[in-house]
N, C-alpha and C. Protein backbone atom coordinates (compact mmCIF):
# COMPACT_ATOMS: atom_id res chain seq x y z
N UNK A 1 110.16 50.96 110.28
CA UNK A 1 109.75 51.86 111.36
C UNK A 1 109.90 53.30 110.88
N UNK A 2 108.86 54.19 110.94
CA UNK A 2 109.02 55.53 110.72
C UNK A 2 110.08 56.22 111.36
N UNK A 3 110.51 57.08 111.00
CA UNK A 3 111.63 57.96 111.07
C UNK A 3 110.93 59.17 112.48
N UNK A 4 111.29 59.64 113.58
CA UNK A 4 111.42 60.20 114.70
C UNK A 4 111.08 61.71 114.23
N UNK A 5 109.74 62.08 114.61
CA UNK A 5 109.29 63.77 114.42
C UNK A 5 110.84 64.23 114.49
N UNK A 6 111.17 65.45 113.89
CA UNK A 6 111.99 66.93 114.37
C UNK A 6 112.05 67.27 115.86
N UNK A 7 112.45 67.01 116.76
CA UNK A 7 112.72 68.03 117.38
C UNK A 7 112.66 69.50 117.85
N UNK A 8 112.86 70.27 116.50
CA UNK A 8 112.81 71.64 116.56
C UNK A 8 111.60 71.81 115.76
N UNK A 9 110.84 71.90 117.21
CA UNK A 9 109.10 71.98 116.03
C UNK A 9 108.85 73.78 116.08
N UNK A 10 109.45 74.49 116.26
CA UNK A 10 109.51 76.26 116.11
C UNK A 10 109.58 76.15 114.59
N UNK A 11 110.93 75.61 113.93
CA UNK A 11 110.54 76.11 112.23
C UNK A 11 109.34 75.74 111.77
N UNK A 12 109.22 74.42 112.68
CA UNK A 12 107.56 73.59 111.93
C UNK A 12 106.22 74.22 112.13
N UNK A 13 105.92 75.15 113.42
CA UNK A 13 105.00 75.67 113.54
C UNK A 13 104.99 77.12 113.29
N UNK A 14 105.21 77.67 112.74
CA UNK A 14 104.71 79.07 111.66
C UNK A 14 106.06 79.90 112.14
N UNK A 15 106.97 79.57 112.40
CA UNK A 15 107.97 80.52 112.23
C UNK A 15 108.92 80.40 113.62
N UNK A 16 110.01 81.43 113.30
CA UNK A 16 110.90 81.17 114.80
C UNK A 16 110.58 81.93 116.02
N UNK A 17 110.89 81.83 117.06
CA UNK A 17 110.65 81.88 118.26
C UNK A 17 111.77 82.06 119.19
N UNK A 18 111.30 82.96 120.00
CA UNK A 18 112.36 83.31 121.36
C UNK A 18 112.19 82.26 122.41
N UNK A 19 113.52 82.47 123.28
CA UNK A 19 113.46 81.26 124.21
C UNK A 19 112.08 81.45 125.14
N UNK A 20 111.13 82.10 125.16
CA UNK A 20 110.11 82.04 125.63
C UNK A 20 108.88 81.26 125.27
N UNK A 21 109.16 81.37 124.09
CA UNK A 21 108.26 80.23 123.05
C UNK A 21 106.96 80.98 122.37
N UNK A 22 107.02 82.42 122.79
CA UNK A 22 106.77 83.79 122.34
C UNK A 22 107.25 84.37 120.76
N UNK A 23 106.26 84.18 119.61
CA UNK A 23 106.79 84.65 118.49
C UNK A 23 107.74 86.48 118.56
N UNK A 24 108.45 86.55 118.06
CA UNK A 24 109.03 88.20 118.07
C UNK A 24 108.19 88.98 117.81
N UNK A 25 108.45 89.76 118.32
CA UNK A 25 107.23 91.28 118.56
C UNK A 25 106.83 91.82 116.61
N UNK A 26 106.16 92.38 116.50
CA UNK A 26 105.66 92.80 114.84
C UNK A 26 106.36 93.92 115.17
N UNK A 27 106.53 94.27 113.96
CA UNK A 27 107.65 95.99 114.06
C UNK A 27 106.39 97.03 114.13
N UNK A 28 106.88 98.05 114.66
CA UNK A 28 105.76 99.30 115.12
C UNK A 28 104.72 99.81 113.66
N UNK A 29 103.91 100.12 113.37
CA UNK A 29 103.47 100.92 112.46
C UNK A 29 103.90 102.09 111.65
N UNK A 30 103.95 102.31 112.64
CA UNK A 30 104.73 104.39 112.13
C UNK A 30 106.12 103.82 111.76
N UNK A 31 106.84 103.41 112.36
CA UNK A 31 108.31 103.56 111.67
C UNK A 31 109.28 102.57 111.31
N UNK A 32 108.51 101.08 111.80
CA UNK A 32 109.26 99.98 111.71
C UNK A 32 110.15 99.18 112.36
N UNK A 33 110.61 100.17 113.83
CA UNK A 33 111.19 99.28 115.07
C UNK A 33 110.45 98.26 115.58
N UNK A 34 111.34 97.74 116.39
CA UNK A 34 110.37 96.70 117.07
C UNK A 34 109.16 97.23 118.19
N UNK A 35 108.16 96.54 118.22
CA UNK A 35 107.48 96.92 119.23
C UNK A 35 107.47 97.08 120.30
N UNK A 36 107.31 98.24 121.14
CA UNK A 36 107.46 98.01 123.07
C UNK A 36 106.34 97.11 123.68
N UNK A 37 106.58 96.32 124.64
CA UNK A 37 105.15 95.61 125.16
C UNK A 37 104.36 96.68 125.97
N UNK A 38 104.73 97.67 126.41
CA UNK A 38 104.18 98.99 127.17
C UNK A 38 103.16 99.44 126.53
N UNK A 39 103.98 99.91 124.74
CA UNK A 39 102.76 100.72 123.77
C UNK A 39 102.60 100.00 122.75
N UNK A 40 102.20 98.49 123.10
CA UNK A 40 102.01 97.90 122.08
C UNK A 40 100.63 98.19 120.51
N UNK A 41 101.04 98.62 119.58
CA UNK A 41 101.70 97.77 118.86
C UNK A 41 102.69 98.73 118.29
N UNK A 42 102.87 99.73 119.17
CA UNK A 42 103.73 100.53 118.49
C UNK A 42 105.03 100.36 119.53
N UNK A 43 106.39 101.33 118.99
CA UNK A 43 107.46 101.09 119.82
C UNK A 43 107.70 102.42 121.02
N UNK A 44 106.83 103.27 120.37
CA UNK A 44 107.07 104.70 121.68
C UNK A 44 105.75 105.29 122.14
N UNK A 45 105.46 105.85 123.05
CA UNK A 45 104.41 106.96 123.23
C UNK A 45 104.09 107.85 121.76
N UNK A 46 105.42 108.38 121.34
CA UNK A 46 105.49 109.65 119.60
C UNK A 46 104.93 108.55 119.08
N UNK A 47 104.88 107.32 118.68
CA UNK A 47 104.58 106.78 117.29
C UNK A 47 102.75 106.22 117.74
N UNK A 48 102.82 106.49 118.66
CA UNK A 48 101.30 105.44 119.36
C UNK A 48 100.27 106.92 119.15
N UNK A 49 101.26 108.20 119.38
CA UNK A 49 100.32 109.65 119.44
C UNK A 49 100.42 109.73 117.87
N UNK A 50 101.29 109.76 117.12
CA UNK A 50 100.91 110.06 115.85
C UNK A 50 100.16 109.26 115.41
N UNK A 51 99.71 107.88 115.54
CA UNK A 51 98.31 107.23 114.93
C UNK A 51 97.51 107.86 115.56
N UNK A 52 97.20 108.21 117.04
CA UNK A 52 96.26 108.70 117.18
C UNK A 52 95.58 109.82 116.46
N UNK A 53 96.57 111.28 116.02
CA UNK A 53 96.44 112.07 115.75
C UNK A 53 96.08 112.07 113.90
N UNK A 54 96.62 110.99 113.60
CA UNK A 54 95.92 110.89 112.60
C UNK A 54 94.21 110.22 111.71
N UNK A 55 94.25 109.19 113.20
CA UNK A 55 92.48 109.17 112.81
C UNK A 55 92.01 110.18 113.24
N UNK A 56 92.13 110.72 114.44
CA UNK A 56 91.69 112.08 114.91
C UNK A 56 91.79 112.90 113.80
N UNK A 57 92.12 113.50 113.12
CA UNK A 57 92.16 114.41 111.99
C UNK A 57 91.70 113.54 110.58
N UNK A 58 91.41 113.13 110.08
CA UNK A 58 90.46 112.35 109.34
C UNK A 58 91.53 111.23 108.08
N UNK A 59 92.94 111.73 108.82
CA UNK A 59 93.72 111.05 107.05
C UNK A 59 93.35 109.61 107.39
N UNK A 60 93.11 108.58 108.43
CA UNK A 60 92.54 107.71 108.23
C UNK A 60 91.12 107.62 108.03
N UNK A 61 90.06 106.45 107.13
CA UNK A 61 88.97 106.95 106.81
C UNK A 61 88.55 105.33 106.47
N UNK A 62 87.86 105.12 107.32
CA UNK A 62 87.32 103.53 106.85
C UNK A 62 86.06 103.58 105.91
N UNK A 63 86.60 103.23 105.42
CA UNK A 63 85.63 103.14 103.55
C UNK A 63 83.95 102.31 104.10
N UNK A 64 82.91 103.42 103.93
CA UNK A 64 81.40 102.93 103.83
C UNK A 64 80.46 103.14 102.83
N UNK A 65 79.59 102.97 102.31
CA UNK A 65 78.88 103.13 101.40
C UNK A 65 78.21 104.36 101.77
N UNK A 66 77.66 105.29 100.64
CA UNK A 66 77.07 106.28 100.74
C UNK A 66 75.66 106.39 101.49
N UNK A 67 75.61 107.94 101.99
CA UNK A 67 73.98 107.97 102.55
C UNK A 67 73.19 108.37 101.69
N UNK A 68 71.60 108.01 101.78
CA UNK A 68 70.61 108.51 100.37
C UNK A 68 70.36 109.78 101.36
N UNK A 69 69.90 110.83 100.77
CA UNK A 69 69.52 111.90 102.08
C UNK A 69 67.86 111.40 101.94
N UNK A 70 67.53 110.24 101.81
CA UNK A 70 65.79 109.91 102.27
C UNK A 70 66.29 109.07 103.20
N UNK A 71 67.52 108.42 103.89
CA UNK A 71 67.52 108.15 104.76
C UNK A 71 67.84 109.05 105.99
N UNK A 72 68.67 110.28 105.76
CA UNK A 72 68.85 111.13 106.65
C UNK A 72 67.61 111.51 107.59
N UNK A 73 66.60 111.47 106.78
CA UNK A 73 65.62 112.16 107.18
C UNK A 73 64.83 111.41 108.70
């Protein structure tokens, strides 16, 4: 007779888990705390405004291929 699944199927399914059955929050972007569920995915209002402020000002920049200027036209 086969041997009886685990029990504790949390290690078995991709990692551990709170008693909610809710994986733990990803740590914020900007600084590495845990995340607030308020400003998710960050942990404060400051860290949620500084991403903003940085695509807003161009240091983020999603990579596209160039324009021909015969398409500009």
């Amino acid at each position: 007779m086969p041997p009886d699944p685990p029990k504790d199927t949390a290690k078995h399914a991709g990692g551990p888990k709170d008693a909610g059955g809710k994986p733990p929050p990803k740590p914020c972007p900007e600084c590495g705390k845990p995340a607030n569920p308020a400003t998710l995915p960050f942990c404060s209002p400051r860290c949620r405004d500084v991403d903003l402020n940085r695509w807003l000002s161009g240091k983020y920049v999603i990579p596209g291929r160039d324009t021909d200027p015969e398409d500009a036209e």
